[in-house]
Protein backbone atom coordinates (compact mmCIF):
# COMPACT_ATOMS: atom_id res chain seq x y z
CA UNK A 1 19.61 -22.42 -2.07
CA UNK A 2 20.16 -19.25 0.41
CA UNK A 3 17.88 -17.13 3.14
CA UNK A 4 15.75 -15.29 1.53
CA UNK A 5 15.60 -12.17 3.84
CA UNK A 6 16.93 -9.76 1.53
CA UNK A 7 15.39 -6.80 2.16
CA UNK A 8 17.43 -4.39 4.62
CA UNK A 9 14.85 -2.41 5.26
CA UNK A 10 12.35 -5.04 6.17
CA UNK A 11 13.47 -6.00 9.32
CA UNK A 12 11.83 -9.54 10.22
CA UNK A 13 8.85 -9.27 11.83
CA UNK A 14 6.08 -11.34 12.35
CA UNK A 15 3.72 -9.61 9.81
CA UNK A 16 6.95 -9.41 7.51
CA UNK A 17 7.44 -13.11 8.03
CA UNK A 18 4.19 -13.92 7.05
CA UNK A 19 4.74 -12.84 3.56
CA UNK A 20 7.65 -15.45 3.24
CA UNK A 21 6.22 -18.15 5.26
CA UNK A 22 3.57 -20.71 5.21
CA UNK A 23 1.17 -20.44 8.10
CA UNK A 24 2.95 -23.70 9.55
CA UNK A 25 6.30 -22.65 9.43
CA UNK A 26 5.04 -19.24 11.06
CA UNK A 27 3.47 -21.14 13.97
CA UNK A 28 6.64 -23.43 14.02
CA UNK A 29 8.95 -20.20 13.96
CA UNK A 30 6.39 -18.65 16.30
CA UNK A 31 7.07 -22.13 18.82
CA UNK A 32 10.87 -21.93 18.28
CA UNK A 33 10.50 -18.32 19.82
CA UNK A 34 8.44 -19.21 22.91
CA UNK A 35 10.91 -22.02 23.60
CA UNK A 36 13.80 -20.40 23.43
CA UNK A 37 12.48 -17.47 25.68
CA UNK A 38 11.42 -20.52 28.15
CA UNK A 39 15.45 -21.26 28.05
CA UNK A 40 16.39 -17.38 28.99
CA UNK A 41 17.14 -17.51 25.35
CA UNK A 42 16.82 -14.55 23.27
CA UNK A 43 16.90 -13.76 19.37
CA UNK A 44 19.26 -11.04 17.81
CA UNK A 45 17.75 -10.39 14.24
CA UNK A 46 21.09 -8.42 11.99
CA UNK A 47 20.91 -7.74 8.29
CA UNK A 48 24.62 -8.72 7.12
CA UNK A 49 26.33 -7.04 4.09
CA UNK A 50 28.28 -10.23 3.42
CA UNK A 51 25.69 -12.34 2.52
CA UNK A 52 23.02 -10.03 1.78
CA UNK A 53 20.58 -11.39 4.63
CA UNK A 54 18.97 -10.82 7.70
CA UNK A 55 20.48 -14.15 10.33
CA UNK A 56 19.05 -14.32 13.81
CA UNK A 57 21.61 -15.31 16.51
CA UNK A 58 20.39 -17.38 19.28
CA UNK A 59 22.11 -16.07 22.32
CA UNK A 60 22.52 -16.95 26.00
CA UNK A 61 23.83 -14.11 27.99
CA UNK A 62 26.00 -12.96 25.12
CA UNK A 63 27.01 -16.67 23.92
CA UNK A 64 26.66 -16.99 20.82
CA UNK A 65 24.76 -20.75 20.83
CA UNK A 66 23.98 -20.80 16.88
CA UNK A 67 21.59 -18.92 14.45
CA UNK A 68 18.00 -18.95 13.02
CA UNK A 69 17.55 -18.31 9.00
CA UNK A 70 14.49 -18.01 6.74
CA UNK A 71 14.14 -20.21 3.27
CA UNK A 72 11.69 -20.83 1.01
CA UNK A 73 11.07 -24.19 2.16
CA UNK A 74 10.76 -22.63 6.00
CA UNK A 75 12.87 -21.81 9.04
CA UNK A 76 16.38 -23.41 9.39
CA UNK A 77 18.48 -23.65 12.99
CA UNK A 78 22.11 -23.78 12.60
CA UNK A 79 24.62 -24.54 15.15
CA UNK A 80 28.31 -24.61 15.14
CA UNK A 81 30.75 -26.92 16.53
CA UNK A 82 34.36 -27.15 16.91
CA UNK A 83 37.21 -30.02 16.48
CA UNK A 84 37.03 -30.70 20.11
CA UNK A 85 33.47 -31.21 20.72
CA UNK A 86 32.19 -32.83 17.36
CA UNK A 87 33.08 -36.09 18.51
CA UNK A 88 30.69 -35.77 21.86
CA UNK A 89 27.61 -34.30 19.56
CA UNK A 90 28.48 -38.03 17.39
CA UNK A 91 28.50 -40.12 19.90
CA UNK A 92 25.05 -38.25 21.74
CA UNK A 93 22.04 -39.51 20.91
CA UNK A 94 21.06 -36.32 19.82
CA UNK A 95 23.26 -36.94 16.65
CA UNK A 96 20.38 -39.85 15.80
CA UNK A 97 17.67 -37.48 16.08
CA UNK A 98 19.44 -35.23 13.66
CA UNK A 99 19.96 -37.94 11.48
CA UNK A 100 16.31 -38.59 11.52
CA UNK A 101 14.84 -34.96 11.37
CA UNK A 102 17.06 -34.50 7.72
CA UNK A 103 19.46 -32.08 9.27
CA UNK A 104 22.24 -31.44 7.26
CA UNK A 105 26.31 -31.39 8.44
CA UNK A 106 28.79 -29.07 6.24
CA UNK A 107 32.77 -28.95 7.37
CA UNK A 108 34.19 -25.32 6.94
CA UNK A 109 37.88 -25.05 8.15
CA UNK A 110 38.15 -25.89 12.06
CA UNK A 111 33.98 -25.74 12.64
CA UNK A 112 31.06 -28.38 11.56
CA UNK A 113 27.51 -26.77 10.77
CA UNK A 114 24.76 -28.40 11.51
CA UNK A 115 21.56 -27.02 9.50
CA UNK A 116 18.18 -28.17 10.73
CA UNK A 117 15.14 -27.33 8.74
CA UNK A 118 12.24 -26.92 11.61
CA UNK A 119 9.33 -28.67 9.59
CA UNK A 120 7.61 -30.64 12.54
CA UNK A 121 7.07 -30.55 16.03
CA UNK A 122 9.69 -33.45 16.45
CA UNK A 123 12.14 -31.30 14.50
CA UNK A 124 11.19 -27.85 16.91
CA UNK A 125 12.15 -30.48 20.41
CA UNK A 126 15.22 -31.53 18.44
CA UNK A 127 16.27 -27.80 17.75
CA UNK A 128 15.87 -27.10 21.18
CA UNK A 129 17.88 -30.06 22.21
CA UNK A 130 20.99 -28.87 20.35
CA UNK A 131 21.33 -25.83 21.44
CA UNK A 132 20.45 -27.11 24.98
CA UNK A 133 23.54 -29.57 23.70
CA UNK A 134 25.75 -26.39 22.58
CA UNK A 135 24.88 -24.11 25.77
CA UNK A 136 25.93 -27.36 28.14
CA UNK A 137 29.12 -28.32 26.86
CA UNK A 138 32.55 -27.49 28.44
């Protein structure tokens, strides 16, 4: 399964959100916003050729700290993570909460995704934590 932003000239909205999204993943997407704007964290919506999709980067100053996508089943948080600090996400107990909130881990080359489908309050605090997790580390 893929984002389902397609559209280029639809740029994502609220109102155009709506017609993808259940009212609860709107008002979970609509949460994930207000939170990150209470971290100084802002959302950078793109359409990108490549994969035919609009991605939202979540940046802090101009770091890159992971992205937000739109599925059918909702609103998915990805961060990235390279060789050198995988092993201090594992052993955080973050990485349980993860676990638990069905977030998903996929090894491309030198970087580990982890995809986390924002389908409960518990899941929105999680997604916060991790990029809290990605901004922090050294």
């Amino acid at each position: 399964m893929k984002p389902i932003l397609k559209d280029q000239t639809e740029f994502p909205t609220i109102e155009n959100l709506a017609k993808h999204l259940s009212v609860e993943n709107l008002n979970l997407y609509q949460q994930l916003l207000e939170e990150l704007h209470k971290h100084s964290f802002k959302e950078d919506w793109n359409y990108y050729k490549d994969g035919n999709n609009w991605l939202s980067k979540i940046l802090f100053k101009k770091k890159n700290l992971g992205w937000l996508s739109i599925w059918k089943t909702g609103v998915k948080v990805t961060v990235y993570f390279g060789e050198r600090v995988w092993p201090q996400l594992v052993a955080n107990d973050l990485f349980h909460q993860l676990e638990a909130n069905e977030a998903s881990i996929h090894k491309t080359g030198k970087l580990t995704a982890v995809l986390l489908p924002l389908k409960n309050e518990e899941s929105l605090r999680t997604a916060i934590k991790l990029i809290n997790f990605k901004k922090n580390i050294k």
